[in-house]
Each structure stands twice: as C-alpha cells, then as structure tokens.
PDB file of N, CA and C in Angstrom:
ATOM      1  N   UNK A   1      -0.478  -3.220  -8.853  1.00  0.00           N
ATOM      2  CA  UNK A   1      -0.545  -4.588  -8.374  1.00  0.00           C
ATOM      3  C   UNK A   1      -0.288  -5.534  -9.526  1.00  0.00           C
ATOM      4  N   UNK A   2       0.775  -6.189  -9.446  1.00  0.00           N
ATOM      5  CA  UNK A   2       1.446  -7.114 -10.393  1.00  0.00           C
ATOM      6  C   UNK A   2      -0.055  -8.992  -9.826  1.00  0.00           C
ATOM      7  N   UNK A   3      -0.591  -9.390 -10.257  1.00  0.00           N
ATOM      8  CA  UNK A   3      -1.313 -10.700 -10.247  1.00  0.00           C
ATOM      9  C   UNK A   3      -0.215 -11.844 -10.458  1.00  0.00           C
ATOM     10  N   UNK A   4       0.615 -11.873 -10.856  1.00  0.00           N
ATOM     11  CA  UNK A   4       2.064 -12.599 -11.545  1.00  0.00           C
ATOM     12  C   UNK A   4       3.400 -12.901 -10.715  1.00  0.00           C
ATOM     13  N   UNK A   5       3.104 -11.660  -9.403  1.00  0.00           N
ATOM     14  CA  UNK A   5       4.361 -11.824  -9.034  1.00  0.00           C
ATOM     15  C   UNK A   5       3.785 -12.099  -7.747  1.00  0.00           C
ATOM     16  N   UNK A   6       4.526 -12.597  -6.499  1.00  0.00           N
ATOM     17  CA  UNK A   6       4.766 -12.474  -5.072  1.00  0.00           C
ATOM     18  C   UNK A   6       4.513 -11.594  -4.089  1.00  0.00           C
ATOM     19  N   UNK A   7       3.853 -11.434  -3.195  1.00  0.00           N
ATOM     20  CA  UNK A   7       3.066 -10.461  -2.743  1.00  0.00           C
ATOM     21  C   UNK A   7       3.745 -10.441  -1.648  1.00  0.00           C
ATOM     22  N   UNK A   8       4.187  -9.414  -1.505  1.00  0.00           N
ATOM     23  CA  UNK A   8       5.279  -9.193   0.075  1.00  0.00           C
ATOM     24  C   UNK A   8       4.622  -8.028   0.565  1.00  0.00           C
ATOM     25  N   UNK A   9       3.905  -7.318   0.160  1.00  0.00           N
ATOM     26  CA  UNK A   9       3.304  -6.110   0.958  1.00  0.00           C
ATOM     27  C   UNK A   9       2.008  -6.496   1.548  1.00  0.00           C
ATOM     28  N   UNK A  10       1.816  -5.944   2.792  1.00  0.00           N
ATOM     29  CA  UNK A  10       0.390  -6.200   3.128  1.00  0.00           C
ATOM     30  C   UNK A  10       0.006  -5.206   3.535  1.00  0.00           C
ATOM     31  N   UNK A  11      -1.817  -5.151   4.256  1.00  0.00           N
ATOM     32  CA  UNK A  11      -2.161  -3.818   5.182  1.00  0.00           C
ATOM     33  C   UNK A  11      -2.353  -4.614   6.189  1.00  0.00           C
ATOM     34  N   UNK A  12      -1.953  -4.005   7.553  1.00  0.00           N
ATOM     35  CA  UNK A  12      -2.846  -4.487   8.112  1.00  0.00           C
ATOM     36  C   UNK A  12      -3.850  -4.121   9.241  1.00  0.00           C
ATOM     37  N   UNK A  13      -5.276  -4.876   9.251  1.00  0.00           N
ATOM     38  CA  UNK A  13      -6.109  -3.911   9.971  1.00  0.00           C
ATOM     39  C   UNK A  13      -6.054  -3.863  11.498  1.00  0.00           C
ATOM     40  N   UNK A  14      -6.450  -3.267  12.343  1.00  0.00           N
ATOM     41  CA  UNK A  14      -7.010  -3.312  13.608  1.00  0.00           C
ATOM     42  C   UNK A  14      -8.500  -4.554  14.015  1.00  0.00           C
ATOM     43  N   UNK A  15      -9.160  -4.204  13.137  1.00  0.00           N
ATOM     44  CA  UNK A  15     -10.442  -5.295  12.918  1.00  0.00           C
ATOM     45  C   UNK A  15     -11.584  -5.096  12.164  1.00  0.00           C
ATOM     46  N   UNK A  16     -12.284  -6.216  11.962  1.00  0.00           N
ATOM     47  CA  UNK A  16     -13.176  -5.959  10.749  1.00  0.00           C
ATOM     48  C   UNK A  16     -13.812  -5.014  10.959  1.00  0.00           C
ATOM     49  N   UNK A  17     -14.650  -4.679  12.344  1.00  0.00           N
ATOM     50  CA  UNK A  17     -15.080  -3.097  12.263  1.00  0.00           C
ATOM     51  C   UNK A  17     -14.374  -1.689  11.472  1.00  0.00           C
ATOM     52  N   UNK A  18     -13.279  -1.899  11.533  1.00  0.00           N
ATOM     53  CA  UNK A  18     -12.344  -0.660  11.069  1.00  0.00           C
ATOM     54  C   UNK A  18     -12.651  -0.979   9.753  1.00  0.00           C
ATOM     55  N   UNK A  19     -12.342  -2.098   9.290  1.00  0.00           N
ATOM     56  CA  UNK A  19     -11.860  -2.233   7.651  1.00  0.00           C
ATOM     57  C   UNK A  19     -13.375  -2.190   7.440  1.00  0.00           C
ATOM     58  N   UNK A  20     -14.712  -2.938   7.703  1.00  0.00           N
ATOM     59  CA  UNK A  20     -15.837  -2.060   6.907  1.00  0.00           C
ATOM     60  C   UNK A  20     -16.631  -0.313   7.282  1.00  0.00           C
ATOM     61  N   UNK A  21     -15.524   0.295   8.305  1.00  0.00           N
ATOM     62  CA  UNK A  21     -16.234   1.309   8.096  1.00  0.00           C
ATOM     63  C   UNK A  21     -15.682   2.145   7.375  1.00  0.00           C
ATOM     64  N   UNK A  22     -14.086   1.693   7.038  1.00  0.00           N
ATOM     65  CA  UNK A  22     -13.104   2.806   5.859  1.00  0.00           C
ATOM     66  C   UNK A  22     -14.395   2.414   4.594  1.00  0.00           C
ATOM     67  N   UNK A  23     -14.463   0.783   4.203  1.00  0.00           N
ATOM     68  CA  UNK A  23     -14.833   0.877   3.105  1.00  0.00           C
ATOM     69  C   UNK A  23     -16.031   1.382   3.010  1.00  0.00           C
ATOM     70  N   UNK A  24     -17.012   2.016   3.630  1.00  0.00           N
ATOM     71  CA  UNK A  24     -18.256   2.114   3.388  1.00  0.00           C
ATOM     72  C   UNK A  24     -18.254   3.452   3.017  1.00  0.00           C
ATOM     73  N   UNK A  25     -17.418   4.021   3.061  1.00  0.00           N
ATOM     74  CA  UNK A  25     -17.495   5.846   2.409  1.00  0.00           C
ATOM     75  C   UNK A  25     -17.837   6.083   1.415  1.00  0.00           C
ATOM     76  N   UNK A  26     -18.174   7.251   0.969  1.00  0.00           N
ATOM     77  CA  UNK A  26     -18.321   7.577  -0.564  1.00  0.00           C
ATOM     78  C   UNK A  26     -17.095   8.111  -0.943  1.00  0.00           C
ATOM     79  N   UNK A  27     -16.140   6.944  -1.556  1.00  0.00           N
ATOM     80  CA  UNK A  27     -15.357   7.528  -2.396  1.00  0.00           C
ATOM     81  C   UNK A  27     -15.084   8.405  -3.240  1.00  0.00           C
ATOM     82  N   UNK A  28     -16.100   9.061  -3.824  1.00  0.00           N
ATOM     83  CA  UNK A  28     -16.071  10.377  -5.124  1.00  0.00           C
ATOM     84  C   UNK A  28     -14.820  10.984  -5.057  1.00  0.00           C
ATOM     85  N   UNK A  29     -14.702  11.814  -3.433  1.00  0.00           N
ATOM     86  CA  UNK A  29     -13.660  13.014  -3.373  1.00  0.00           C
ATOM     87  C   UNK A  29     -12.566  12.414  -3.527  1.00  0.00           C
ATOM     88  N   UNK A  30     -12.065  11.079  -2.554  1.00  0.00           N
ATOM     89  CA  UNK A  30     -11.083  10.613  -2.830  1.00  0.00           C
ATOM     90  C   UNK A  30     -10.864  10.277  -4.575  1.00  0.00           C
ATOM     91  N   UNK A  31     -11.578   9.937  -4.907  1.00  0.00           N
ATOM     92  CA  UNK A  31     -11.044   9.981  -6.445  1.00  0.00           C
ATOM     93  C   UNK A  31     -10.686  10.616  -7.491  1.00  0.00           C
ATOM     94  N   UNK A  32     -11.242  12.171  -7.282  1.00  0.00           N
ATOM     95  CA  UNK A  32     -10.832  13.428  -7.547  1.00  0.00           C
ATOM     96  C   UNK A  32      -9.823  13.889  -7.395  1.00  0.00           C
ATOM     97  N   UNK A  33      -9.530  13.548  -5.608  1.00  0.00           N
ATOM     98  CA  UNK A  33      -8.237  14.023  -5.361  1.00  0.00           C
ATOM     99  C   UNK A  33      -6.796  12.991  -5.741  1.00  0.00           C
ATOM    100  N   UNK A  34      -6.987  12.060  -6.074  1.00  0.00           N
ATOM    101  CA  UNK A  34      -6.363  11.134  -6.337  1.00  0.00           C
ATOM    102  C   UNK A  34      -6.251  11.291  -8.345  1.00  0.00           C
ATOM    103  N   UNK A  35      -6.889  11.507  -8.585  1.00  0.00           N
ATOM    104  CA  UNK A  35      -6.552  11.861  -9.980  1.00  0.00           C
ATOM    105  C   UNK A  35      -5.717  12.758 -10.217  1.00  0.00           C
ATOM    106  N   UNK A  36      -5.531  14.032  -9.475  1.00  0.00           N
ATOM    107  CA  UNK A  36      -4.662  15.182  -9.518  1.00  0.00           C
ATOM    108  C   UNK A  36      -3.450  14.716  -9.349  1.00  0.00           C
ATOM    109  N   UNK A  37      -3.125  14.111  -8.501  1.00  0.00           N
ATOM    110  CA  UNK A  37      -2.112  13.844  -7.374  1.00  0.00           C
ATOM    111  C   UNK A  37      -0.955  12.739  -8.248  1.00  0.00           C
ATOM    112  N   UNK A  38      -0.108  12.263  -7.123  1.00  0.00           N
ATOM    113  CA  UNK A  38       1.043  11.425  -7.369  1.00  0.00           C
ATOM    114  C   UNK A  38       0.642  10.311  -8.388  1.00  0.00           C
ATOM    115  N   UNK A  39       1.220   9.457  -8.861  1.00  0.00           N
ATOM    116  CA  UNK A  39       1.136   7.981  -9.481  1.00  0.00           C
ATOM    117  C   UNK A  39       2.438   7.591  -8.804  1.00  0.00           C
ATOM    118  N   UNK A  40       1.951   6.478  -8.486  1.00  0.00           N
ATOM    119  CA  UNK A  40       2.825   5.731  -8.024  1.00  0.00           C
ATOM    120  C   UNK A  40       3.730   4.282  -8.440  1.00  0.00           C
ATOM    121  N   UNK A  41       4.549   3.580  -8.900  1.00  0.00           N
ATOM    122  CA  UNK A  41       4.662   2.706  -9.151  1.00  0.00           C
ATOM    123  C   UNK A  41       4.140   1.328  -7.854  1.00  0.00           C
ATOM    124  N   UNK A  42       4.394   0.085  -8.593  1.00  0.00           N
ATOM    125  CA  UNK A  42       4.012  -1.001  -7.552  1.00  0.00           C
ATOM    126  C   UNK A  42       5.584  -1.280  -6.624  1.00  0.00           C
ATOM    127  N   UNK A  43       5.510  -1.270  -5.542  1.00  0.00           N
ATOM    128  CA  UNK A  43       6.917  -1.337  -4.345  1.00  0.00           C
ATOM    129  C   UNK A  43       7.001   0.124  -3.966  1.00  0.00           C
ATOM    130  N   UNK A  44       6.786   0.820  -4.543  1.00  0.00           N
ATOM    131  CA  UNK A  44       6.908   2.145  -3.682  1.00  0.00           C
ATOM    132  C   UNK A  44       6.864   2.598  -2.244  1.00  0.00           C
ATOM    133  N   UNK A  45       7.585   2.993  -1.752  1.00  0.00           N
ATOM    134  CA  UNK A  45       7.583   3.065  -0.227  1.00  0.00           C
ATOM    135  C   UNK A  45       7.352   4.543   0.170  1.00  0.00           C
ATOM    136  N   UNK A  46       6.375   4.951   0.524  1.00  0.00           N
ATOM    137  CA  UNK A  46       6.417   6.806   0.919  1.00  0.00           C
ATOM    138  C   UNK A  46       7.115   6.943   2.506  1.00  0.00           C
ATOM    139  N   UNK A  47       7.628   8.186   2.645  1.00  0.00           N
ATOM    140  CA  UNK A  47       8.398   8.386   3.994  1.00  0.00           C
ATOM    141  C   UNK A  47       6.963   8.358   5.189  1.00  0.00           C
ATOM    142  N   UNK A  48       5.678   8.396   4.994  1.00  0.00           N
ATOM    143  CA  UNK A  48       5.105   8.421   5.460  1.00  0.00           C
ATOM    144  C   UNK A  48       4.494   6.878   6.013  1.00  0.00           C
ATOM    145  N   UNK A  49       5.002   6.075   5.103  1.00  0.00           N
ATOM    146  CA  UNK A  49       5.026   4.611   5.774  1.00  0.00           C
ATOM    147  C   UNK A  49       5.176   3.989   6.850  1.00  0.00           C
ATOM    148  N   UNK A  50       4.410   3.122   7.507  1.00  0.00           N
ATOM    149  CA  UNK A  50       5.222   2.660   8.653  1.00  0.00           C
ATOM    150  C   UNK A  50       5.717   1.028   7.820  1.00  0.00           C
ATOM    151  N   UNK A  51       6.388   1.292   8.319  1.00  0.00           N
ATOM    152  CA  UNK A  51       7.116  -0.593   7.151  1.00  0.00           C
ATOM    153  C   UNK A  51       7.250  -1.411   8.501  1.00  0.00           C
ATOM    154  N   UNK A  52       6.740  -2.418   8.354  1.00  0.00           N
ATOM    155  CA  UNK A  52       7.032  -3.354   9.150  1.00  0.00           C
ATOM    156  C   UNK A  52       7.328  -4.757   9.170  1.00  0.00           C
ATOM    157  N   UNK A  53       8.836  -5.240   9.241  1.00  0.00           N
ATOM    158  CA  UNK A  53       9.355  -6.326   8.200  1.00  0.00           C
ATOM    159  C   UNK A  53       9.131  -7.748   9.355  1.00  0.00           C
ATOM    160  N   UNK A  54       9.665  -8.469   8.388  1.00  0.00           N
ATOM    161  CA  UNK A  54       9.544 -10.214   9.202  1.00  0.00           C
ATOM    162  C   UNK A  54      10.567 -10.838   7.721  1.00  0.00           C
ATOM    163  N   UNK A  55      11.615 -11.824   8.041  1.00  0.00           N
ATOM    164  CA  UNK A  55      12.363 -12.324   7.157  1.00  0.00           C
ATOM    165  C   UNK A  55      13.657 -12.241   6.469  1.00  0.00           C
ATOM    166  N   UNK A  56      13.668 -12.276   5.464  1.00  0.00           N
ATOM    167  CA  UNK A  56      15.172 -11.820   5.165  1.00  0.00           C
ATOM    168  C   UNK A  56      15.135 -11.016   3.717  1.00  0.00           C
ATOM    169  N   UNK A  57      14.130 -10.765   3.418  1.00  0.00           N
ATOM    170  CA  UNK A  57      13.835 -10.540   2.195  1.00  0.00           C
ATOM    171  C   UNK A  57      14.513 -10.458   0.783  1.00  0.00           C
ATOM    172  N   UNK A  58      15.393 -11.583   0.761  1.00  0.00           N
ATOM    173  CA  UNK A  58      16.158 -11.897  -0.064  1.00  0.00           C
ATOM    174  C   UNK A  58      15.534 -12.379  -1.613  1.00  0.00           C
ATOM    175  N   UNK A  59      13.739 -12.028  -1.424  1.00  0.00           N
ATOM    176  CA  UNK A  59      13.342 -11.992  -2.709  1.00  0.00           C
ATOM    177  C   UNK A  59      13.686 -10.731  -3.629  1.00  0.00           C
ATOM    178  N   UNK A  60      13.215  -9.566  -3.332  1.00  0.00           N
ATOM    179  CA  UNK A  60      13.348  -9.002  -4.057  1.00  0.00           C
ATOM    180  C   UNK A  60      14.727  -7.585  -2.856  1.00  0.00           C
ATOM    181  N   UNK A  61      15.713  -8.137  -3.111  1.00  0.00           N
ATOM    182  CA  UNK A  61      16.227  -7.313  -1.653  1.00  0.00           C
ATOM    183  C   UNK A  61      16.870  -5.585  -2.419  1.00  0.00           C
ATOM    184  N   UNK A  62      17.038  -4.781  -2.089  1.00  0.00           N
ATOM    185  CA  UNK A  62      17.246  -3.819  -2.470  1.00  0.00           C
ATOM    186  C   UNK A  62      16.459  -3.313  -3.566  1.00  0.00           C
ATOM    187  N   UNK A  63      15.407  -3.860  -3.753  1.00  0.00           N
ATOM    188  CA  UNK A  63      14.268  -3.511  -5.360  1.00  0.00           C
ATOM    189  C   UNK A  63      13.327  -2.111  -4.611  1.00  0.00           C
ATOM    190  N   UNK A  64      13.152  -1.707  -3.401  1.00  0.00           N
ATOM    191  CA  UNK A  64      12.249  -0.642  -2.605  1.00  0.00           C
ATOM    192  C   UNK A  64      12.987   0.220  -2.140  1.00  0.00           C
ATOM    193  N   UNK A  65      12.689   1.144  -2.613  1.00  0.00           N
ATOM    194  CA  UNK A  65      13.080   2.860  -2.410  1.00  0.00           C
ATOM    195  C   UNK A  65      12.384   3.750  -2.215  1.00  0.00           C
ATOM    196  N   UNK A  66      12.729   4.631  -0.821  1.00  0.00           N
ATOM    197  CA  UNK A  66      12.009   5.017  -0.384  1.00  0.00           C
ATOM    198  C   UNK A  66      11.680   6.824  -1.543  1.00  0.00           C
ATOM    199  N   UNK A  67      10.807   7.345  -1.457  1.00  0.00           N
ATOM    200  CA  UNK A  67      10.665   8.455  -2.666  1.00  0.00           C
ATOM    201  C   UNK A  67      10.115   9.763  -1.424  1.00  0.00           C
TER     202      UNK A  67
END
C-alpha cells in the first residue's frame, strides 16, 4: 500500500456484520501461513480475483497484470 499515490482498488463488503466477523479471528495461522507463501507487489491482480471496474482508467492504464 503506497499512502502517496491514488487508490483505485477497493474491497468490497456484503455488510458490517461480515466485515466484523472476518475481523474478529485469531489471526496467528493466517500469519504463519502467509509468511511461507507468495509476496506480492502493490496492483497485483491474482487469476483468482474477481475485478470489478467503473471508468476509464486512464490513470494508471495498462500498469496491472494479471500473475
């Protein structure tokens, strides 16, 4: 997460129920398993994405590739 630049990615939720019961987990494992695993840069797009656009995105246009 760039603080500096333009924020064109979002999540988005179903509703606040959803989004505080993801966050209320005990993260540990996820962080374990996430240490092993991929790094990712910031724009990264996984095939497992659902992308869902609005605009013309003539900010940053061809800068996202899918990996």
């Amino acid at each position: 997460y760039r603080i500096d630049d333009f924020q064109e990615s979002y999540f988005v939720i179903s509703s606040f129920e959803d989004l505080f019961a993801e966050t209320y987990k005990d993260f540990a494992a996820l962080y374990t398993k996430l240490a092993a695993g991929n790094t990712y840069k910031p724009g990264d797009v996984l095939r497992e994405d659902r992308v869902l656009t609005r605009g013309t995105h003539s900010y940053r246009a061809g800068s996202h590739a899918v990996i």
